[in-house]
Protein backbone atom coordinates (compact mmCIF):
# COMPACT_ATOMS: atom_id res chain seq x y z
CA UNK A 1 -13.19 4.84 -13.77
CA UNK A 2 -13.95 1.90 -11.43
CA UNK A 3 -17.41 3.08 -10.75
CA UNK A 4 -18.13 3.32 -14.92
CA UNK A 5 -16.10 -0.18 -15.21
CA UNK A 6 -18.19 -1.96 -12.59
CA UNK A 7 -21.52 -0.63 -14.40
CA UNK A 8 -23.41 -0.93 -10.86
CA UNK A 9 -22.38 -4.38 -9.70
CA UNK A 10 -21.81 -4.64 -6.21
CA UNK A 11 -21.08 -8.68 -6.27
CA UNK A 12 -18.45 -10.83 -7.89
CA UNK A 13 -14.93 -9.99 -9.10
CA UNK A 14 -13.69 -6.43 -10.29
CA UNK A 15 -12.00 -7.68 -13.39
CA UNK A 16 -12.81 -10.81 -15.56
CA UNK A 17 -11.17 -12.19 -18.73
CA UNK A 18 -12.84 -11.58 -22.11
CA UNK A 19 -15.22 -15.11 -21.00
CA UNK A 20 -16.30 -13.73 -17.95
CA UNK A 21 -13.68 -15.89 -16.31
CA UNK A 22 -10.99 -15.07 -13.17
CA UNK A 23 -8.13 -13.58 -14.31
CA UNK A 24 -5.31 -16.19 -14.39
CA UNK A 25 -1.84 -14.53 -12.55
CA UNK A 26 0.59 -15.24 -14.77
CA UNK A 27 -1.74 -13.68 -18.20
CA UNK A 28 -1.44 -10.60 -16.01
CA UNK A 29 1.68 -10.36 -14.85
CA UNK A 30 3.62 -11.61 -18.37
CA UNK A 31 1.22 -9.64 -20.76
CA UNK A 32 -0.09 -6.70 -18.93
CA UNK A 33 1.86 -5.62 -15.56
CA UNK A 34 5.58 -6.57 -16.79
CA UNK A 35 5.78 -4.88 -19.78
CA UNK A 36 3.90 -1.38 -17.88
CA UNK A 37 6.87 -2.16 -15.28
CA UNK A 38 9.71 -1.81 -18.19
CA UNK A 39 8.15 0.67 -20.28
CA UNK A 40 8.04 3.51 -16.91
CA UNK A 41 11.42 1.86 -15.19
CA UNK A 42 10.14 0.16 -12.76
CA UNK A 43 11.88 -3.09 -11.31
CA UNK A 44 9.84 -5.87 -11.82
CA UNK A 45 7.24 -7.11 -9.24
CA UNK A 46 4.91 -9.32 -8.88
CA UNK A 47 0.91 -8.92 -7.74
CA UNK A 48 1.53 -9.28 -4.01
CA UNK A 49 3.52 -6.05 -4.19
CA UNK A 50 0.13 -4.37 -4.30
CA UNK A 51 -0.91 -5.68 -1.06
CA UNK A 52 2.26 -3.98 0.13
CA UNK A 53 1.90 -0.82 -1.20
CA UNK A 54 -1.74 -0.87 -0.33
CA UNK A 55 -1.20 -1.37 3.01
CA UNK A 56 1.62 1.01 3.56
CA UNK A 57 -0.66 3.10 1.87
CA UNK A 58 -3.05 3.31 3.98
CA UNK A 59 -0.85 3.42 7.09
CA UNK A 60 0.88 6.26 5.56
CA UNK A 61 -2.45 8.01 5.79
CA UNK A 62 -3.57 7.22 9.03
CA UNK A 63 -6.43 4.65 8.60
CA UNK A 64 -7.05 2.98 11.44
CA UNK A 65 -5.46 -0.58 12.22
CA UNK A 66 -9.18 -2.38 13.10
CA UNK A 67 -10.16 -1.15 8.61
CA UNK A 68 -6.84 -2.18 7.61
CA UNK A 69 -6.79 -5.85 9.26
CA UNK A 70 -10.48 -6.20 7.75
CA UNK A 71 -9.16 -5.31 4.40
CA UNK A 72 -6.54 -7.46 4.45
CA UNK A 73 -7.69 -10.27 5.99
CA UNK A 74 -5.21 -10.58 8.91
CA UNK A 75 -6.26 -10.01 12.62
CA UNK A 76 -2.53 -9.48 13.76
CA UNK A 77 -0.81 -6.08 13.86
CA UNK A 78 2.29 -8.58 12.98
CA UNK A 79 1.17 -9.06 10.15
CA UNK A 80 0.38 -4.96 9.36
CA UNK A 81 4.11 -4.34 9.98
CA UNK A 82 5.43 -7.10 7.66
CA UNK A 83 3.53 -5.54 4.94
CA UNK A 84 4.54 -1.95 5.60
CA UNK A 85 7.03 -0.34 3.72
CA UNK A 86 6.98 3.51 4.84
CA UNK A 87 8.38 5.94 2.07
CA UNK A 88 11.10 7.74 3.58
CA UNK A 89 9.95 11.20 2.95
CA UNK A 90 6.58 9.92 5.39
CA UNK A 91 9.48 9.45 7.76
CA UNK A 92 11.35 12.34 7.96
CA UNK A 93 7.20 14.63 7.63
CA UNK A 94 6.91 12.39 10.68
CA UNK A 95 9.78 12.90 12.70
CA UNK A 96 9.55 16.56 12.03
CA UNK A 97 6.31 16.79 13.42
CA UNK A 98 7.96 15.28 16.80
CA UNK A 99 9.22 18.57 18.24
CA UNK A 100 5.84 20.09 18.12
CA UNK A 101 4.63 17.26 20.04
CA UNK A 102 7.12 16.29 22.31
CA UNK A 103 9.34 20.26 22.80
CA UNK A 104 12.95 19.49 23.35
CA UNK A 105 13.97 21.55 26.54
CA UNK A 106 16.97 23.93 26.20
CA UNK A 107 20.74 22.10 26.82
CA UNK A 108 18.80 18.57 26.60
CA UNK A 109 18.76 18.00 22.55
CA UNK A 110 17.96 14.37 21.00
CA UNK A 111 19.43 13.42 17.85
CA UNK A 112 16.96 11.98 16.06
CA UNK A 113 18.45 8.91 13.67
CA UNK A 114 16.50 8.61 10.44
């Protein structure tokens, strides 16, 4: 769909108003992205939640750090971690996989706090 939408332009924004203009925030957000939010029952956000999720996103699915500091225009891994929110099923797939990397010997069990 983004391909078709961008109709082979590889410069300039990905969405303009009806004038060819930058998209102004708040038109978004009060007309287009709050209403979505209500109508599926979804607590209200604002746009910088996207960076969030796009970033834990992509942590979530193992791209690595050097891409994801590109993307987002941060050269800190500080900054990576403030934006990461990891789902909590990612979690527990991860600390699952743990035993298979790391065997727990007989008699010496870790609890493993999720």
């Amino acid at each position: 769909m983004l391909k078709q939408h961008l109709a082979g332009r590889e410069t300039g924004l990905v969405f303009l108003s009806k004038r060819k203009t930058p998209l102004r925030n708040c038109l978004v957000l009060n007309k287009h992205l709050h209403p979505l939010l209500r109508k599926i029952n979804v607590p209200r956000g604002g746009m910088h939640a996207f960076r969030h999720f796009r970033v834990s996103f992509l942590i979530q699915n193992e791209t690595p750090l050097e891409i994801i500091k590109r993307w987002i225009g941060h050269g800190s891994e500080q900054m990576i971690r403030v934006y990461t929110h990891l789902h909590p099923t990612y979690r527990k797939e991860v600390i699952a996989e743990l035993p298979a990397v790391c065997p727990v010997c007989p008699g010496n069990e870790m609890q493993v706090i999720i």
